[in-house]
PDB file of N, CA and C in Angstrom:
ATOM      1  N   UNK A   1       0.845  -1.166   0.000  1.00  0.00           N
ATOM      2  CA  UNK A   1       0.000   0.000   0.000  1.00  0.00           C
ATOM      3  C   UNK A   1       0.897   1.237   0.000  1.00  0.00           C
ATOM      4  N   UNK A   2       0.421   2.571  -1.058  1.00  0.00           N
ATOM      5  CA  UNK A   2       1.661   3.333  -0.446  1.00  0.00           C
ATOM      6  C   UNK A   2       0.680   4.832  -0.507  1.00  0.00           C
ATOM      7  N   UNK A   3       0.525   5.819  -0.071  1.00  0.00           N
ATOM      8  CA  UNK A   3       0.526   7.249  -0.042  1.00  0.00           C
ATOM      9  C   UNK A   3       0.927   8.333  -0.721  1.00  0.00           C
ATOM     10  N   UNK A   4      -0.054   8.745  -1.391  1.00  0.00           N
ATOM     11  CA  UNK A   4       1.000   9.851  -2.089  1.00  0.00           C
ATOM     12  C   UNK A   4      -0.271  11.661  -2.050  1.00  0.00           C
ATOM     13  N   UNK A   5       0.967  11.892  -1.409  1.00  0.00           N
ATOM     14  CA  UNK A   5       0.030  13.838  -1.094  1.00  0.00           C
ATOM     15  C   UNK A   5       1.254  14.581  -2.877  1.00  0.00           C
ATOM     16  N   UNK A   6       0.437  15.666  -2.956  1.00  0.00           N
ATOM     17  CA  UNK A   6       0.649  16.367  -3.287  1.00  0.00           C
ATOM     18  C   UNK A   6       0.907  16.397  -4.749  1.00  0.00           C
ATOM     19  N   UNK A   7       0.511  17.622  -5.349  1.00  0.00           N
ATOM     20  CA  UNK A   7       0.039  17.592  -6.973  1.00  0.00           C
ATOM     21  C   UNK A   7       1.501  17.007  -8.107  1.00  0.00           C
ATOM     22  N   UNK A   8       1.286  16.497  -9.083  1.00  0.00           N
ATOM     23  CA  UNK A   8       2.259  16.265  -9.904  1.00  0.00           C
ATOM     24  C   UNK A   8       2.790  17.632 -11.015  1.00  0.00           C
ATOM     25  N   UNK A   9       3.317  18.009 -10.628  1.00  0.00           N
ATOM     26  CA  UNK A   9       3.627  19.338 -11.685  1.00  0.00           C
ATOM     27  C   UNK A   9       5.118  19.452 -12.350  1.00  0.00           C
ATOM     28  N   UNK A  10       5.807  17.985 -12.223  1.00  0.00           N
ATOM     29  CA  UNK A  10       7.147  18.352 -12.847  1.00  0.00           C
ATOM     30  C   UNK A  10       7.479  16.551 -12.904  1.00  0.00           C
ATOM     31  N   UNK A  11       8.730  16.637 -13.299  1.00  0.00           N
ATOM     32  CA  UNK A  11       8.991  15.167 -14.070  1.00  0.00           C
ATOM     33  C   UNK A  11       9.823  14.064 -12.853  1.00  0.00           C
ATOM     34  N   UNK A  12      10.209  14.616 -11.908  1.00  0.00           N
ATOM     35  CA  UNK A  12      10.622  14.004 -10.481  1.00  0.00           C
ATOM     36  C   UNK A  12       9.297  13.576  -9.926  1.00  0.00           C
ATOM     37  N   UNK A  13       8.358  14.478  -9.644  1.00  0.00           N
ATOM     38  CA  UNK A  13       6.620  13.613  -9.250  1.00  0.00           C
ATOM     39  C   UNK A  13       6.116  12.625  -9.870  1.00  0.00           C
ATOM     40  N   UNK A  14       6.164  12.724 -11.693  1.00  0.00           N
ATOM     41  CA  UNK A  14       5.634  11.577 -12.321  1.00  0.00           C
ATOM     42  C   UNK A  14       6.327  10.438 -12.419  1.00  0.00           C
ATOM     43  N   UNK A  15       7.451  10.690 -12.325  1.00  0.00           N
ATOM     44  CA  UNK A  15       8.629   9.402 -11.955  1.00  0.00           C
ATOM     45  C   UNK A  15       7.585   8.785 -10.988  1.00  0.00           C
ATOM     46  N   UNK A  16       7.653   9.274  -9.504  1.00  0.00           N
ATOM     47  CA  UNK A  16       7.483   8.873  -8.543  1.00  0.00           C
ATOM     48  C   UNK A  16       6.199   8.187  -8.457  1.00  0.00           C
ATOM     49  N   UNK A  17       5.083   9.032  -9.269  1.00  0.00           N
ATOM     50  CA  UNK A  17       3.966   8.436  -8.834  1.00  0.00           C
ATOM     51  C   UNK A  17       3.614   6.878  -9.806  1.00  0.00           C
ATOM     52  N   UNK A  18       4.432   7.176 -10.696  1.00  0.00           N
ATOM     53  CA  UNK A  18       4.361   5.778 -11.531  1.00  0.00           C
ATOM     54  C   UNK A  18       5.150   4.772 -11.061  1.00  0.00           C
ATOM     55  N   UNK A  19       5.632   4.833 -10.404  1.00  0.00           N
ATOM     56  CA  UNK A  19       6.931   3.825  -9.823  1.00  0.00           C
ATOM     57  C   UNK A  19       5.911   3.729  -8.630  1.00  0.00           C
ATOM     58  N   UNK A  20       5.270   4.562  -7.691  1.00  0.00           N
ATOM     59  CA  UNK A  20       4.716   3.879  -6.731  1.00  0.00           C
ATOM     60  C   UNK A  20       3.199   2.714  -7.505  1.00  0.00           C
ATOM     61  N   UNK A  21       2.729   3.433  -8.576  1.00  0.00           N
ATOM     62  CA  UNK A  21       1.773   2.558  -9.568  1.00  0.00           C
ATOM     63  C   UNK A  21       1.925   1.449  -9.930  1.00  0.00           C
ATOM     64  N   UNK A  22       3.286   1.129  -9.962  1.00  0.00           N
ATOM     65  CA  UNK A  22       3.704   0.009 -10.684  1.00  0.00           C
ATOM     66  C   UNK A  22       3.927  -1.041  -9.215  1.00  0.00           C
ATOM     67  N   UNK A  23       4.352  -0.231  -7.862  1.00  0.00           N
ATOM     68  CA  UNK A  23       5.139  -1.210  -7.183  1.00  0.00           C
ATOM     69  C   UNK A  23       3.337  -1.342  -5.774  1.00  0.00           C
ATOM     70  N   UNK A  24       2.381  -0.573  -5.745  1.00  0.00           N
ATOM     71  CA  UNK A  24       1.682  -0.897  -5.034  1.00  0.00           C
ATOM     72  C   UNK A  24       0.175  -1.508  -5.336  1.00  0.00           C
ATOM     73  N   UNK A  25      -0.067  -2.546  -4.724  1.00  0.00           N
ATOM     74  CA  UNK A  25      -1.770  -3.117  -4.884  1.00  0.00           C
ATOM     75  C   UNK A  25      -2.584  -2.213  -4.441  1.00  0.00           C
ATOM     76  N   UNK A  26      -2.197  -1.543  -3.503  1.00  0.00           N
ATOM     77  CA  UNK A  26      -2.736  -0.220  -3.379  1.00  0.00           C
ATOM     78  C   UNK A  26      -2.545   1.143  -3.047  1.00  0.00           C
ATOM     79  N   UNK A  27      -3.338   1.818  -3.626  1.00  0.00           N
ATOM     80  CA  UNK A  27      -2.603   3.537  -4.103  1.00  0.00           C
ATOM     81  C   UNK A  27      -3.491   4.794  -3.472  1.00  0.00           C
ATOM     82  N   UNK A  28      -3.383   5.193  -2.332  1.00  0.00           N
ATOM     83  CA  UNK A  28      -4.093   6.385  -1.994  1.00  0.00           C
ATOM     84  C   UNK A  28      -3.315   7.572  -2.030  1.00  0.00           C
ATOM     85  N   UNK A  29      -4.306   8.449  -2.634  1.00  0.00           N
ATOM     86  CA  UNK A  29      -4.025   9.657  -2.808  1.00  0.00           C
ATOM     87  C   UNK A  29      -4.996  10.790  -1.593  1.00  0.00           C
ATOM     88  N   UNK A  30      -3.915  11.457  -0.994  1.00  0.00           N
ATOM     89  CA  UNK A  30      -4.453  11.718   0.123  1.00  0.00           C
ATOM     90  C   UNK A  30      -3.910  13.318   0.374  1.00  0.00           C
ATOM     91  N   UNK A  31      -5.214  14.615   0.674  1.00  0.00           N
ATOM     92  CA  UNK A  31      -4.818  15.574   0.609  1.00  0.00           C
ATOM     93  C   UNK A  31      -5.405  16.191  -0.417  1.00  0.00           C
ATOM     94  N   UNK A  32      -6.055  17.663  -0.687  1.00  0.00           N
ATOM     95  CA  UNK A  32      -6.273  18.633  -1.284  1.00  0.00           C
ATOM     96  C   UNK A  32      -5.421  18.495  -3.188  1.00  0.00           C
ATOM     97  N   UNK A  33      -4.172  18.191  -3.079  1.00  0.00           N
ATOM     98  CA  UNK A  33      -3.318  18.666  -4.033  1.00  0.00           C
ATOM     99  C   UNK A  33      -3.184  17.387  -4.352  1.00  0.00           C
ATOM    100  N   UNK A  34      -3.256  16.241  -3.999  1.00  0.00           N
ATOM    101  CA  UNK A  34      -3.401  14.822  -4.282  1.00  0.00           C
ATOM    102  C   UNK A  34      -4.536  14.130  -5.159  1.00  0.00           C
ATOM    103  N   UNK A  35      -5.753  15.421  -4.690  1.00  0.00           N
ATOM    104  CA  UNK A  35      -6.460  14.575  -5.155  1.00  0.00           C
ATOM    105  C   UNK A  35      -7.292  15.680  -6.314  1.00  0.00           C
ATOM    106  N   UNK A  36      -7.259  16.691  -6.001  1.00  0.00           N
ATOM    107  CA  UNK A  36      -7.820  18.269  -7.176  1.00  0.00           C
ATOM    108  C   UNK A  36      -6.616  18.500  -7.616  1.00  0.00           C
ATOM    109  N   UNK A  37      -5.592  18.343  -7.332  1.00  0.00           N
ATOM    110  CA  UNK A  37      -4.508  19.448  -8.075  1.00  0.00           C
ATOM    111  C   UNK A  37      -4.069  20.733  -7.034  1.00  0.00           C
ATOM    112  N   UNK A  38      -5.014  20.996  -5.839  1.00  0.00           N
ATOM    113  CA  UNK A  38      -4.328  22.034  -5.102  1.00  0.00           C
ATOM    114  C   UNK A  38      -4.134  23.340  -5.940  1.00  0.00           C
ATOM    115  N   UNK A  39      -3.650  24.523  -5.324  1.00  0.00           N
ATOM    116  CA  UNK A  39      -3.427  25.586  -5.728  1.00  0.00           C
ATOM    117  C   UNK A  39      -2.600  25.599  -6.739  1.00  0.00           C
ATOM    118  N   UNK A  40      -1.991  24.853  -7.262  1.00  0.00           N
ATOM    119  CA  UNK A  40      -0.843  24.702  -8.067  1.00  0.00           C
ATOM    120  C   UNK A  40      -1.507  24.367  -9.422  1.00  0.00           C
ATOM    121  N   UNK A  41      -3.011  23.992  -9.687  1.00  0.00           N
ATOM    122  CA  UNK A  41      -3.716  23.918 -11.042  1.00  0.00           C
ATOM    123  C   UNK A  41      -3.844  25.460 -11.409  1.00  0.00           C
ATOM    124  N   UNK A  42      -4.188  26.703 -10.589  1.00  0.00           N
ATOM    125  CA  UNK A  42      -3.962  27.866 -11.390  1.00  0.00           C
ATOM    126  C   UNK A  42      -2.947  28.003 -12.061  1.00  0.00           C
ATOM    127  N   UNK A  43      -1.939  27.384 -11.992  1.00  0.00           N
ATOM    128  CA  UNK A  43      -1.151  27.286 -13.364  1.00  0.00           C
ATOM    129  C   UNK A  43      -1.488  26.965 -14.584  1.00  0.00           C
ATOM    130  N   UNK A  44      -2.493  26.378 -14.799  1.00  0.00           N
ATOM    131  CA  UNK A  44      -3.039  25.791 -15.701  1.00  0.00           C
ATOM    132  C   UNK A  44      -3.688  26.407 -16.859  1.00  0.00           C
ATOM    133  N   UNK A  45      -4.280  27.743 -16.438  1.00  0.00           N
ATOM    134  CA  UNK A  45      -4.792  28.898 -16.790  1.00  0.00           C
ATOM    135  C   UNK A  45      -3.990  29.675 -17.609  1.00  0.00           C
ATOM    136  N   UNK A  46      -2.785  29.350 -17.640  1.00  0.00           N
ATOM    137  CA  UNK A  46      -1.688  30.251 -18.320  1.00  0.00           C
ATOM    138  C   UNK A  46      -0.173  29.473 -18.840  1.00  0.00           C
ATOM    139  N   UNK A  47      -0.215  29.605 -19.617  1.00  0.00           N
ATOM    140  CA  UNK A  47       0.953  28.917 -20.774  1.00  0.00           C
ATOM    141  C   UNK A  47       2.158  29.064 -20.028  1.00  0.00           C
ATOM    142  N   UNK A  48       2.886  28.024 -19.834  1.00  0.00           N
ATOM    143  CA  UNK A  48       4.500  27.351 -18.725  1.00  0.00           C
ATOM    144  C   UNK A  48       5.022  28.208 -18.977  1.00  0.00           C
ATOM    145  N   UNK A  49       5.241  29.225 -20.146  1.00  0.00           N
ATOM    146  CA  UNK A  49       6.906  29.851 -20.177  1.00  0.00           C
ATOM    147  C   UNK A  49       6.426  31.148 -19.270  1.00  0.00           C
ATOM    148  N   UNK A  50       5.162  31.684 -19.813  1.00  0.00           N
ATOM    149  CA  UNK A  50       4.805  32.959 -19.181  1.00  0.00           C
ATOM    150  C   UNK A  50       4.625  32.619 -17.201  1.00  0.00           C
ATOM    151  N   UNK A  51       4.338  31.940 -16.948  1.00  0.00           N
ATOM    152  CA  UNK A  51       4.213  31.189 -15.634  1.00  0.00           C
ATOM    153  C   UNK A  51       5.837  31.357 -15.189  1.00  0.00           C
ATOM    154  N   UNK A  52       6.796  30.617 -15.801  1.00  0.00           N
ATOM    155  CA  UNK A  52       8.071  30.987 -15.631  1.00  0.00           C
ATOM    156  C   UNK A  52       8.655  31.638 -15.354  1.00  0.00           C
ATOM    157  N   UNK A  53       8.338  32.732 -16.562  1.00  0.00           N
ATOM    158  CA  UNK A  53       8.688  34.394 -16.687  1.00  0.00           C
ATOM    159  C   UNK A  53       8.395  34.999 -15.533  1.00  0.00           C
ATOM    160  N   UNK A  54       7.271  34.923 -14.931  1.00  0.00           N
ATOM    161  CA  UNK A  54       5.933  35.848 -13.780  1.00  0.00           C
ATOM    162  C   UNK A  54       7.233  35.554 -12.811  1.00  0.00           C
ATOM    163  N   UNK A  55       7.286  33.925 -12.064  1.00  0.00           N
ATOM    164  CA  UNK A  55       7.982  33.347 -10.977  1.00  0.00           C
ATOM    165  C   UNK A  55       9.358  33.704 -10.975  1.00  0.00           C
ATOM    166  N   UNK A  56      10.322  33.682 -12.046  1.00  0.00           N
ATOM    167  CA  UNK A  56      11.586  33.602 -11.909  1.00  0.00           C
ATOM    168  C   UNK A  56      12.079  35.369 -12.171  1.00  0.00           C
ATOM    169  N   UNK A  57      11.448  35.646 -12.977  1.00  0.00           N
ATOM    170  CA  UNK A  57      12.038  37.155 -13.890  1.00  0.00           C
ATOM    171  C   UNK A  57      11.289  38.283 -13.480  1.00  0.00           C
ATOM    172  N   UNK A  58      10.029  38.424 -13.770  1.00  0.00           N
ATOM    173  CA  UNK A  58       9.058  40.069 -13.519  1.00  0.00           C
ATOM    174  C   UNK A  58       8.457  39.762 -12.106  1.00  0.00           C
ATOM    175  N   UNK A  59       9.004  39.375 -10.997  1.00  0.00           N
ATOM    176  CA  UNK A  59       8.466  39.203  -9.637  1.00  0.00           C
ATOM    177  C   UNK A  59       9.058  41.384  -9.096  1.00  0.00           C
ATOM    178  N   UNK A  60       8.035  41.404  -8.385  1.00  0.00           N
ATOM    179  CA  UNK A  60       8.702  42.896  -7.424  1.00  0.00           C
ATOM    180  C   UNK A  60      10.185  42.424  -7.089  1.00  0.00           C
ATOM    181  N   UNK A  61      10.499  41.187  -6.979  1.00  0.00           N
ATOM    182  CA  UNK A  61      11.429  41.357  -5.598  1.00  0.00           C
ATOM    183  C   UNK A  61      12.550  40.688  -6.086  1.00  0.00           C
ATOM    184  N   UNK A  62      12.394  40.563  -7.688  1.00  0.00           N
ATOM    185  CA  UNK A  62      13.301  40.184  -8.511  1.00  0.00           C
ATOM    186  C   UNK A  62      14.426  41.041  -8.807  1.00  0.00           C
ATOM    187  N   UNK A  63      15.572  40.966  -8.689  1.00  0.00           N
ATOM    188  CA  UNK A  63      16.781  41.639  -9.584  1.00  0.00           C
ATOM    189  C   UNK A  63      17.489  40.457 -10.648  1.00  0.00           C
ATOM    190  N   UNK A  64      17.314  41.132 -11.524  1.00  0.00           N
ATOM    191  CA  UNK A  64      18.186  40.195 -12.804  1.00  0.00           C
ATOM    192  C   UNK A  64      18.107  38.677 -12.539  1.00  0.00           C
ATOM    193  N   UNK A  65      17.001  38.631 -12.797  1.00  0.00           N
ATOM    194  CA  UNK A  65      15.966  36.992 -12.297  1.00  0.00           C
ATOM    195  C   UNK A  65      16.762  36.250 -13.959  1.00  0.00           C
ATOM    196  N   UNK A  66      16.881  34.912 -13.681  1.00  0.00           N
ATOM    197  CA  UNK A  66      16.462  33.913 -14.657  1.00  0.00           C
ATOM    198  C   UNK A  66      15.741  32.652 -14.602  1.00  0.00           C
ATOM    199  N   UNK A  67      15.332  31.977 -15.209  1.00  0.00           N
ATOM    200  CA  UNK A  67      14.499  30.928 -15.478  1.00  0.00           C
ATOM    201  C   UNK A  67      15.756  29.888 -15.199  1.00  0.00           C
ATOM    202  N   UNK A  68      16.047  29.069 -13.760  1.00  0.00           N
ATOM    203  CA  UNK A  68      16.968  27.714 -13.990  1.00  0.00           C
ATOM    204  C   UNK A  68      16.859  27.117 -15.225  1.00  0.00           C
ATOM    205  N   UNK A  69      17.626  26.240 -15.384  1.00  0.00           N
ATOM    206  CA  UNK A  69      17.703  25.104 -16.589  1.00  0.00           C
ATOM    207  C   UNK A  69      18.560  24.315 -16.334  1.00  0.00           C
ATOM    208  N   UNK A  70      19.587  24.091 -14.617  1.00  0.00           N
ATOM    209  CA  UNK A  70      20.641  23.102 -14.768  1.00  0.00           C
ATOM    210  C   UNK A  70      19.675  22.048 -14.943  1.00  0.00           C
ATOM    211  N   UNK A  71      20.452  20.814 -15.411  1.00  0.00           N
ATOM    212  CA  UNK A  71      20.314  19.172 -15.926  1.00  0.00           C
ATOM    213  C   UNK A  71      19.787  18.601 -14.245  1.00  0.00           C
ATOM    214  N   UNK A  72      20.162  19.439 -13.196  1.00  0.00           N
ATOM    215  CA  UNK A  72      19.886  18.565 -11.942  1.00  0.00           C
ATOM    216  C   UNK A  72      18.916  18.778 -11.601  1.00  0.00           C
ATOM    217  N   UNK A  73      18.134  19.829 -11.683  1.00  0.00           N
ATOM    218  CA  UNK A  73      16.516  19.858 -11.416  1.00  0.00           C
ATOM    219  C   UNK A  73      15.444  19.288 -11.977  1.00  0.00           C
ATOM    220  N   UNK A  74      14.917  19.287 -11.380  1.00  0.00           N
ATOM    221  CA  UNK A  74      13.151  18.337 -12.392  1.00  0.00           C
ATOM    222  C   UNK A  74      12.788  19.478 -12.996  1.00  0.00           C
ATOM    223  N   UNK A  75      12.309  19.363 -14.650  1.00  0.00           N
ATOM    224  CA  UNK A  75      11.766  19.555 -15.432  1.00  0.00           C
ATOM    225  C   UNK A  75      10.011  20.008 -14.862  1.00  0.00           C
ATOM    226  N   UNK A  76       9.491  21.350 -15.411  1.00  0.00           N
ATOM    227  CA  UNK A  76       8.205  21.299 -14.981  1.00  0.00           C
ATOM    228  C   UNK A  76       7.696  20.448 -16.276  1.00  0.00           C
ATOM    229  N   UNK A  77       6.625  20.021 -16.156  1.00  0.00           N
ATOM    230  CA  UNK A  77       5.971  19.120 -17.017  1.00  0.00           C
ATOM    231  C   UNK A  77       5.129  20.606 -18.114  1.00  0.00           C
ATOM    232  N   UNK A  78       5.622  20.380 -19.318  1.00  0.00           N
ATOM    233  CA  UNK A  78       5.207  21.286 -20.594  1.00  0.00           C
ATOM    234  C   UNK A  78       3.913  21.178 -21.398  1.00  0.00           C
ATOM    235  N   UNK A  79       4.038  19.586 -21.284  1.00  0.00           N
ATOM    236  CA  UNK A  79       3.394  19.184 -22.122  1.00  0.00           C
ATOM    237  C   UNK A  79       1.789  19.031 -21.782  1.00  0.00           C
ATOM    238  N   UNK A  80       1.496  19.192 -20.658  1.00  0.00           N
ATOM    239  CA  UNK A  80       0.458  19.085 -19.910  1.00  0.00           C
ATOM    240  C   UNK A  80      -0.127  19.473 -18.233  1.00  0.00           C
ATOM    241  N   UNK A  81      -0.535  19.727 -17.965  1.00  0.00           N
ATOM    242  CA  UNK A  81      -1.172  20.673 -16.974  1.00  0.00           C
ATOM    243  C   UNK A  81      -0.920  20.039 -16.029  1.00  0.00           C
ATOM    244  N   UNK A  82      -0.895  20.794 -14.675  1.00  0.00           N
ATOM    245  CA  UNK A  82      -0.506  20.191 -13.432  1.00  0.00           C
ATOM    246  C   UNK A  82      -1.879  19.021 -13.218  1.00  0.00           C
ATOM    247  N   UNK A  83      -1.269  18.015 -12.658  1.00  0.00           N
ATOM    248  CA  UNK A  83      -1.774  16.711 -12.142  1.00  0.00           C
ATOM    249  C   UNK A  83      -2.598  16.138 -10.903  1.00  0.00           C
ATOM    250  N   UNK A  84      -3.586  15.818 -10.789  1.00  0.00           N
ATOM    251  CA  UNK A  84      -4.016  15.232  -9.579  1.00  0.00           C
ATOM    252  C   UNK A  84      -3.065  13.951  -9.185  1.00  0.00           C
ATOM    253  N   UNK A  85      -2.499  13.509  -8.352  1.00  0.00           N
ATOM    254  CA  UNK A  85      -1.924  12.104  -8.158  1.00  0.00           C
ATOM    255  C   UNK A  85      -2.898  10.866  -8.732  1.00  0.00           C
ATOM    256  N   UNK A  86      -3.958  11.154  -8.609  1.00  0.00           N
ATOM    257  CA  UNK A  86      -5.148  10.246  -8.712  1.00  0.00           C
ATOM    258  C   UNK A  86      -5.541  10.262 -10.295  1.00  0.00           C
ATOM    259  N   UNK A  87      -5.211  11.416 -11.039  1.00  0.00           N
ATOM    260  CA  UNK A  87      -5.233  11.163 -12.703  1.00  0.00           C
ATOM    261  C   UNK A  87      -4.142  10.568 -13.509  1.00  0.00           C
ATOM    262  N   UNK A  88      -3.421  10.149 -12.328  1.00  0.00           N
ATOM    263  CA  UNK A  88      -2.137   9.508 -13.269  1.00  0.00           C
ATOM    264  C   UNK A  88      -2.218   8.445 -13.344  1.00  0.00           C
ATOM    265  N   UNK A  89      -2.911   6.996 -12.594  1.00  0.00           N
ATOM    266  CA  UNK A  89      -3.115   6.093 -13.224  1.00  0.00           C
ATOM    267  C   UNK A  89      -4.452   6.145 -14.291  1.00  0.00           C
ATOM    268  N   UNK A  90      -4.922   6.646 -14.044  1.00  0.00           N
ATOM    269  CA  UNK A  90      -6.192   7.096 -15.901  1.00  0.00           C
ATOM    270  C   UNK A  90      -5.099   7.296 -16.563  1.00  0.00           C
ATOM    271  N   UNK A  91      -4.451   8.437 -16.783  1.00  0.00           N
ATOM    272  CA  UNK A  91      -2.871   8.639 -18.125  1.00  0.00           C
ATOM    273  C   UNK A  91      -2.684   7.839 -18.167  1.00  0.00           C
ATOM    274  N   UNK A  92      -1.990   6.535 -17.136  1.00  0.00           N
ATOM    275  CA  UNK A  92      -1.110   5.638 -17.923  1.00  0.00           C
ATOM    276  C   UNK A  92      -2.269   4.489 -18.516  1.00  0.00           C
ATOM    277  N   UNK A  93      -2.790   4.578 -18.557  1.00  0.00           N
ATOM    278  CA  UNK A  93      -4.225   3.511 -19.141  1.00  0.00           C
ATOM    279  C   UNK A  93      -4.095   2.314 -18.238  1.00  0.00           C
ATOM    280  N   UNK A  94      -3.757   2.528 -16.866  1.00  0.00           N
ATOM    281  CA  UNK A  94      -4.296   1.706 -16.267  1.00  0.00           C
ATOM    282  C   UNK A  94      -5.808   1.307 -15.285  1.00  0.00           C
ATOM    283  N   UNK A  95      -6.283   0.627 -15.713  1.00  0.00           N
ATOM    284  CA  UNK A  95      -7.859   0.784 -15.031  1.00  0.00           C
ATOM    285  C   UNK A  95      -8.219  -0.016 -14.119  1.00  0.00           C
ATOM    286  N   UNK A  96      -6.823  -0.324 -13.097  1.00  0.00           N
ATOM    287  CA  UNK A  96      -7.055  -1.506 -12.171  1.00  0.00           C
ATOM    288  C   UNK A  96      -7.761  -0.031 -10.852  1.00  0.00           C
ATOM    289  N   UNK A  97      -8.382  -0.578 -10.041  1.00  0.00           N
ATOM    290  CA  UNK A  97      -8.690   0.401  -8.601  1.00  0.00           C
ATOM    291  C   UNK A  97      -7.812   0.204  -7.032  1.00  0.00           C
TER     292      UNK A  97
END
């Protein structure tokens, strides 16, 4: 059985939540952001780079901001909108409960 809080919004979470998919008979998703997406779906509303831009670069409290990109951080996920934990086995087409 394993637990998982909190929304999927980058490529270190979906690792994780598929690896716990694969390794548990059973999978609760537990928590606000686990199971809606949490505050972190208003991202969703607005296209990743500009989201980027807002957070890293045009903040008040920014001086000469950039957008990371080392190889050691997780990737935000581009291709698709922040995640409920609980919509990621629907993505992977699995339809066990």
């Amino acid at each position: 059985m394993g637990i998982l809080s909190g929304a999927v919004n980058n490529t270190t979470n979906l690792e994780v939540v598929k690896e716990m998919r694969e390794r548990c008979k059973i999978l609760i998703a537990l928590g606000d952001c686990a199971v809606f997406g949490g505050i972190m779906t208003m991202r969703n509303f607005f296209d990743m780079n500009e989201a980027l831009r807002r957070a890293y670069i045009e903040t008040e409290s920014t001086v000469d901001g950039i957008i990371p990109s080392s190889e050691e951080l997780c990737k935000p996920i581009l291709t698709q909108p922040v995640n409920q934990s609980s919509d990621v086995r629907t993505a992977q087409g699995d339809n066990s409960t």
